[in-house]
Protein backbone atom coordinates (compact mmCIF):
# COMPACT_ATOMS: atom_id res chain seq x y z
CA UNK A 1 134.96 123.69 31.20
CA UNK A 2 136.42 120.46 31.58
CA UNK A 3 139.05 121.82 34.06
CA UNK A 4 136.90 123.70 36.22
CA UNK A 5 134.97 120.91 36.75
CA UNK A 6 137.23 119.11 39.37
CA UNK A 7 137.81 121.68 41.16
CA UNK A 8 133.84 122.10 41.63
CA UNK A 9 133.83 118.54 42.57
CA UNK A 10 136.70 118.99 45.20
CA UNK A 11 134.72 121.85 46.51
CA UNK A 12 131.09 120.36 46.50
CA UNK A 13 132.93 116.78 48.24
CA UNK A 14 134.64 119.03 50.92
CA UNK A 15 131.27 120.72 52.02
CA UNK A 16 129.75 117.12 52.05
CA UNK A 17 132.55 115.79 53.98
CA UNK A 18 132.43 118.81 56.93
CA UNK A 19 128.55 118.60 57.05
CA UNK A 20 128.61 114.92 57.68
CA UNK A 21 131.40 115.20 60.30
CA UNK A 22 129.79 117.90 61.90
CA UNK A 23 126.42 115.53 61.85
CA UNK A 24 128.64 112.96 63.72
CA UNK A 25 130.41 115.39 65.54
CA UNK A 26 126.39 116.45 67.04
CA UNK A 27 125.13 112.99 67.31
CA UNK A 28 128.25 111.76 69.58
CA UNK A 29 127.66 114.76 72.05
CA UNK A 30 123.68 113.97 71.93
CA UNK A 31 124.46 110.44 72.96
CA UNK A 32 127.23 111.22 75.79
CA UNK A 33 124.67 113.88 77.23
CA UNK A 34 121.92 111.46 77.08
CA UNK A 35 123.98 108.80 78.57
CA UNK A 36 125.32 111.19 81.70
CA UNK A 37 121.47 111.77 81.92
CA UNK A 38 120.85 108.16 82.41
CA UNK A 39 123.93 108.13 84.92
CA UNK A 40 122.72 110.38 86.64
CA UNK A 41 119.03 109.10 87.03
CA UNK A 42 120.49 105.36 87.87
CA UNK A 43 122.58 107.08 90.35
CA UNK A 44 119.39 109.38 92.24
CA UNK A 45 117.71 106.00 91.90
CA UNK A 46 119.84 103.89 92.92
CA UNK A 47 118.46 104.20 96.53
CA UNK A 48 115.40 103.52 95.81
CA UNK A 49 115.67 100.33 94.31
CA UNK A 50 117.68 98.39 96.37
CA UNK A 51 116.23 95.23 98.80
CA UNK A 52 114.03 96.54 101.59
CA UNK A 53 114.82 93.51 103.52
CA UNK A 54 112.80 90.98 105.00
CA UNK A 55 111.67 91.12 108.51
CA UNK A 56 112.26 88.32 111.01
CA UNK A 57 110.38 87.26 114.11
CA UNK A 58 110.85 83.94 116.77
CA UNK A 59 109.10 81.10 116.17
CA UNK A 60 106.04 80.78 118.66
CA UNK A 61 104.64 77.32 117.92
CA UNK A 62 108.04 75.58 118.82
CA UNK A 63 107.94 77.16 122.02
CA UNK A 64 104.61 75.65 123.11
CA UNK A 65 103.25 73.37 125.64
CA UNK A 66 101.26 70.40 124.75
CA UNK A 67 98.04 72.02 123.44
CA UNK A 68 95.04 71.08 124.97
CA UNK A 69 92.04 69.21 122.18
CA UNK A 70 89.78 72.27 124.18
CA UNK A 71 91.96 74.99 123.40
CA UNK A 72 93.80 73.47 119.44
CA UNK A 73 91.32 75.15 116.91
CA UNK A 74 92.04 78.69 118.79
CA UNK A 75 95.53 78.34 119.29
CA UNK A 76 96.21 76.93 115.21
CA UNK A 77 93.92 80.32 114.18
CA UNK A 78 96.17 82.47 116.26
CA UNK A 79 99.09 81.12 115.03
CA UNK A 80 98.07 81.32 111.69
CA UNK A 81 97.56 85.36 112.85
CA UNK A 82 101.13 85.52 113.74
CA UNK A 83 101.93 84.26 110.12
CA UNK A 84 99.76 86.88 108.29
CA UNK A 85 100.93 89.47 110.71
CA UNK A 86 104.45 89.06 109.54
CA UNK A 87 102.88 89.14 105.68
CA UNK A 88 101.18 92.19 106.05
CA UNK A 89 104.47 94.12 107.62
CA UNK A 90 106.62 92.42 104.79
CA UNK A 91 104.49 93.97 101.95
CA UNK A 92 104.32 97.26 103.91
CA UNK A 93 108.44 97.28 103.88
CA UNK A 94 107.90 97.00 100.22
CA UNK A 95 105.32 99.67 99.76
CA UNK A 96 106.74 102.27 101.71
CA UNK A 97 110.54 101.86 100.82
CA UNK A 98 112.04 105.23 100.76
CA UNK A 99 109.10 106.48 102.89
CA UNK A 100 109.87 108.11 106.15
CA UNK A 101 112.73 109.06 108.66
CA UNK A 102 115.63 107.14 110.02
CA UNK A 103 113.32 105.40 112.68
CA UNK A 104 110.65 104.48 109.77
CA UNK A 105 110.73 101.10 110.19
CA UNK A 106 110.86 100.53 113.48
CA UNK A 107 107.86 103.04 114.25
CA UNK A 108 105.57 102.13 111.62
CA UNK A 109 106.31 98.93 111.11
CA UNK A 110 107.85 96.77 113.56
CA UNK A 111 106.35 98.15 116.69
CA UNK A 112 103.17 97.73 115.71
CA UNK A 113 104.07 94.51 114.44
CA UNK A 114 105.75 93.39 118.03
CA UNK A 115 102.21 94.67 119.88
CA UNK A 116 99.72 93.13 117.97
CA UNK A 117 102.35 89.68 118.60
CA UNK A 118 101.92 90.61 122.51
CA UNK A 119 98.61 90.64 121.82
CA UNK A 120 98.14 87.28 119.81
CA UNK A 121 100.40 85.46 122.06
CA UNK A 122 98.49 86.41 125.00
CA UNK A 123 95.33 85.12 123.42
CA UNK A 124 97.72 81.76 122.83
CA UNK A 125 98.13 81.72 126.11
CA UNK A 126 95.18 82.53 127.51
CA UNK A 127 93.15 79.64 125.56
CA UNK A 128 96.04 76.84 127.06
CA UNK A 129 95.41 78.64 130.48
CA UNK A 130 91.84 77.33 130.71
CA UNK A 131 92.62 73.62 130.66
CA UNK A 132 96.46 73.29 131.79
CA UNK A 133 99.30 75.61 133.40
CA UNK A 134 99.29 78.71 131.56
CA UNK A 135 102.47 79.54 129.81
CA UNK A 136 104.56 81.85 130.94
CA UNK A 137 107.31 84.05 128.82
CA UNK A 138 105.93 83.97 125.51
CA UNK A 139 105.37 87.66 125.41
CA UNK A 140 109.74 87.73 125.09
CA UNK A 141 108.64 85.91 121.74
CA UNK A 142 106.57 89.04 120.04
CA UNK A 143 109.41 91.76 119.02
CA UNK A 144 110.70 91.14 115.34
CA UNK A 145 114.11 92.15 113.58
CA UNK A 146 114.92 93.42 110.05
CA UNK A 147 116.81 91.19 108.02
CA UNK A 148 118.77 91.71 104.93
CA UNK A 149 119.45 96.26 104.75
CA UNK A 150 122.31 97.17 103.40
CA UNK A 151 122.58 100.44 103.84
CA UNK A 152 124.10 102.86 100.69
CA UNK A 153 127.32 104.64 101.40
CA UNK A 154 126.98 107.68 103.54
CA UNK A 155 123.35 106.57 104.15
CA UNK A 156 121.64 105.81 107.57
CA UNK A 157 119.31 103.09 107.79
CA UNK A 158 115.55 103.71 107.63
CA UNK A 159 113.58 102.02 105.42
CA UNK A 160 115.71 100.87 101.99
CA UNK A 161 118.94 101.58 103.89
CA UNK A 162 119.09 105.41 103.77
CA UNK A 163 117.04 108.25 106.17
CA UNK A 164 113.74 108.29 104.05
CA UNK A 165 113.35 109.52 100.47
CA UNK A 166 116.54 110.59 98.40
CA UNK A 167 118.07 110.41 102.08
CA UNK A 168 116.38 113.36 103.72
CA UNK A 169 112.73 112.51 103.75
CA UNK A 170 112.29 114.79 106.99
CA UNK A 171 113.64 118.83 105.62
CA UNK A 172 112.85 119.29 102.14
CA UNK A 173 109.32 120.20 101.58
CA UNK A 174 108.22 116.60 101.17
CA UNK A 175 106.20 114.85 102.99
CA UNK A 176 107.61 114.98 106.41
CA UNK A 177 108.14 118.30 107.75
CA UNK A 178 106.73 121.24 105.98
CA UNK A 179 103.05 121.79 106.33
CA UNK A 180 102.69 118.48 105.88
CA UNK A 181 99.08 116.19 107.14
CA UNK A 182 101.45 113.65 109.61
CA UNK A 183 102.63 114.98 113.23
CA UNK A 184 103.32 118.96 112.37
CA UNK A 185 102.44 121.98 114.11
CA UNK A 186 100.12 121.47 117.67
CA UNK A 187 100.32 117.56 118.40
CA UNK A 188 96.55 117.64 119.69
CA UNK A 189 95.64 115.22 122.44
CA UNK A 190 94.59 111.27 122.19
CA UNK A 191 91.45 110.79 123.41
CA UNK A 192 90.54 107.41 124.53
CA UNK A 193 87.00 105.49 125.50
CA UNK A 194 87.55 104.73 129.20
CA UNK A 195 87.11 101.00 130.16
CA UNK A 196 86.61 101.50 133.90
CA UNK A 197 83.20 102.81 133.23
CA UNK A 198 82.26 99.80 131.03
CA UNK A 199 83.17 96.95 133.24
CA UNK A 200 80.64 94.59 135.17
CA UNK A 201 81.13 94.25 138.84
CA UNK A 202 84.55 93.18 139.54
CA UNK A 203 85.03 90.13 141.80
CA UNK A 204 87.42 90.41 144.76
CA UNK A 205 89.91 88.14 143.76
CA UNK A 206 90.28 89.90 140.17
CA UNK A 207 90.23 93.73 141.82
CA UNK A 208 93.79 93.74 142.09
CA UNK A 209 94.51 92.63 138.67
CA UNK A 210 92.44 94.84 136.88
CA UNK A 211 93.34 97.90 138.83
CA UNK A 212 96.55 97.16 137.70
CA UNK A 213 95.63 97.22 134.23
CA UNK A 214 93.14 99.77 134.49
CA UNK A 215 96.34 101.76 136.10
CA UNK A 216 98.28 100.84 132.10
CA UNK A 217 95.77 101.90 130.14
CA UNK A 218 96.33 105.77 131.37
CA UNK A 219 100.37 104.97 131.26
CA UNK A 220 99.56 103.80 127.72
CA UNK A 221 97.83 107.30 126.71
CA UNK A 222 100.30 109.20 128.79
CA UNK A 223 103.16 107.88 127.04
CA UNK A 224 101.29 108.17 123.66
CA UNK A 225 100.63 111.62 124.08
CA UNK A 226 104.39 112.20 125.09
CA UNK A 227 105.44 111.09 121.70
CA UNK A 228 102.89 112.78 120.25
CA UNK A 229 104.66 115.97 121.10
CA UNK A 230 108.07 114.61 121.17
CA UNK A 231 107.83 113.87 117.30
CA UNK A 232 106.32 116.62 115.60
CA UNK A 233 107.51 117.70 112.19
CA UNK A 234 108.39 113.81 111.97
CA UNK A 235 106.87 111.05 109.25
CA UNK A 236 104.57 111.16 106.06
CA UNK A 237 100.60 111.77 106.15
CA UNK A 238 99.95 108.84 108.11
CA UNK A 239 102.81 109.16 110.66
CA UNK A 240 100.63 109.49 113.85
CA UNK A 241 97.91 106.67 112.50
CA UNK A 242 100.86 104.03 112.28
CA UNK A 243 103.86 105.26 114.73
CA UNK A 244 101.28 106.74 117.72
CA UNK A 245 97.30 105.92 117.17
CA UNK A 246 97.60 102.28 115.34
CA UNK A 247 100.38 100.62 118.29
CA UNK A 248 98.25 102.21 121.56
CA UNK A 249 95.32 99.97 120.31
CA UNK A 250 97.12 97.30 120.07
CA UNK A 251 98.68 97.41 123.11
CA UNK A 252 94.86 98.36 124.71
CA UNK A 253 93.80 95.15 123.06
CA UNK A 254 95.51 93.51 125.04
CA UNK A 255 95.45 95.06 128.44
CA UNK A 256 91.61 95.01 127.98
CA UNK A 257 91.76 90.91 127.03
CA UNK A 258 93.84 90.40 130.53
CA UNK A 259 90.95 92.37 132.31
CA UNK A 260 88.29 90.38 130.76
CA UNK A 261 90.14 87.18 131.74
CA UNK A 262 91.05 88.04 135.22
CA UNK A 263 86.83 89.22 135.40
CA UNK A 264 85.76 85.87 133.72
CA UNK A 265 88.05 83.39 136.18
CA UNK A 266 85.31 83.92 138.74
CA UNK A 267 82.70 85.66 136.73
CA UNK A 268 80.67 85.98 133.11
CA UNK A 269 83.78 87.13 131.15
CA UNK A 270 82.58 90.88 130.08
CA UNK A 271 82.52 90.68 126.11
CA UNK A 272 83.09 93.27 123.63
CA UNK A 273 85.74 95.49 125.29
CA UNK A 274 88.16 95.30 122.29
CA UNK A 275 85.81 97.56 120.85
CA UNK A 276 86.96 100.39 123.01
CA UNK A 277 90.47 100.01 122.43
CA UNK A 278 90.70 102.09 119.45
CA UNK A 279 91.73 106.19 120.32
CA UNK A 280 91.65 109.38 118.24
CA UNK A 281 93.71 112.40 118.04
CA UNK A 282 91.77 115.73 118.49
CA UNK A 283 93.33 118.67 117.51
């Protein structure tokens, strides 16, 4: 008895021994899977995190005449506009990072940006115009740059530095190209209200400018309707509202404002035409 007893001990410590190595042996191939795992999702991710940048525009105020006391209180809320303007896009680089194709940013989010500037500065203008010399140029002041990309290796740059959303946001059943509720299948047409019919009798000395503009605002929908086709299958579910629909009426707020001020030189400035800037797209 007392001799078979060791070797049931050597036995019974033996089995104990393998089992716990084999415990080990389980727990270090658990944890290296689970860390390649992690790799692996830091690495998919990495793209996604990264800076959006900031974007950039020119300083208006600097670049201004001596403001009129008649015109101040207009021209301080309008600059104030440009300020939020630049706000708004900044948080919109941040919410739609990885969003889009390679020309994300500059569709959605800096063009519009740039026209409603054209728009604001003109309104700058305008309200110095009244009282002194109008200035001239500041519309060269209104397109804004994106600061601080850097793009991830083998990336292009759209928003966050690569071509959308895990650097194909355009092909792969996502959002931007297959059946998707942006700019796919028939573009549709963009319908616009016409302005002609809503002005007041147009003096003489104004006919010339407004025809001109009148003459834009169909160049405007023209061109809008040419991108309209040209970028089908492009952007997420609110491509054409941002890239196509959103810009046009800012650049028809505008043209509209010149016609009422070339109108109200000589005449009762018509009021309320901003409200027919806005288009739609019919299918």
């Amino acid at each position: 008895m007392s001799r078979a007893l060791p070797k049931y001990n050597k036995r019974r410590v033996a089995v104990i021994g393998g089992a716990a190595a084999l415990a080990l042996t389980g727990a270090v191939v658990v944890n290296s899977a689970l860390a390649g795992e992690t790799s692996k999702s830091n690495g998919a991710n990495a793209r996604t995190l990264a800076s959006p940048g900031t974007i950039s525009c020119p300083d208006v105020a600097s670049r201004l005449p001596a403001i009129p006391a008649t015109a101040k209180a207009e021209v301080d809320r309008n600059l104030a506009l440009l300020d939020t303007q630049i706000a708004e896009a900044n948080k919109r680089l941040v919410d739609t990072v990885g969003q889009g194709g390679p020309n994300f940013v500059q569709n959605a989010i800096l063009g519009p940006l740039k026209d409603k500037r054209v728009a604001t500065v003109n309104r700058i203008a305008t309200a110095i115009g009244r009282t002194a010399a109008k200035p001239q140029g500041l519309d060269a002041l209104a397109p804004c740059a994106l600061d601080g990309v850097a793009a991830a290796p083998g990336q292009q740059a759209g928003n966050n530095g690569n071509a959308g959303n895990n650097g194909n946001a355009g092909n792969n059943g996502n959002a931007g190209n297959n059946g998707n509720a942006g700019n796919a299948g028939a573009p549709g047409t963009i319908s616009c209200p016409d302005v002609a019919s809503r002005l007041p009798a147009i003096p003489a000395t104004a006919k010339a400018e407004v025809d001109r503009n009148l003459a834009l605002l169909d160049t405007q929908i023209a061109e809008a309707n040419k991108r309209l086709v040209d970028t089908v299958g492009q952007g997420g579910p609110n491509f054409v509202q941002n890239a196509i629909l959103g810009p046009l009426k800012d650049k028809r707020v505008a043209t509209v404002n010149r016609i009422a001020t070339a109108i109200g030189r000589t005449a009762a400035k018509p009021q309320g035409l901003d409200a027919l800037a806005p288009c739609t797209l019919n299918k």
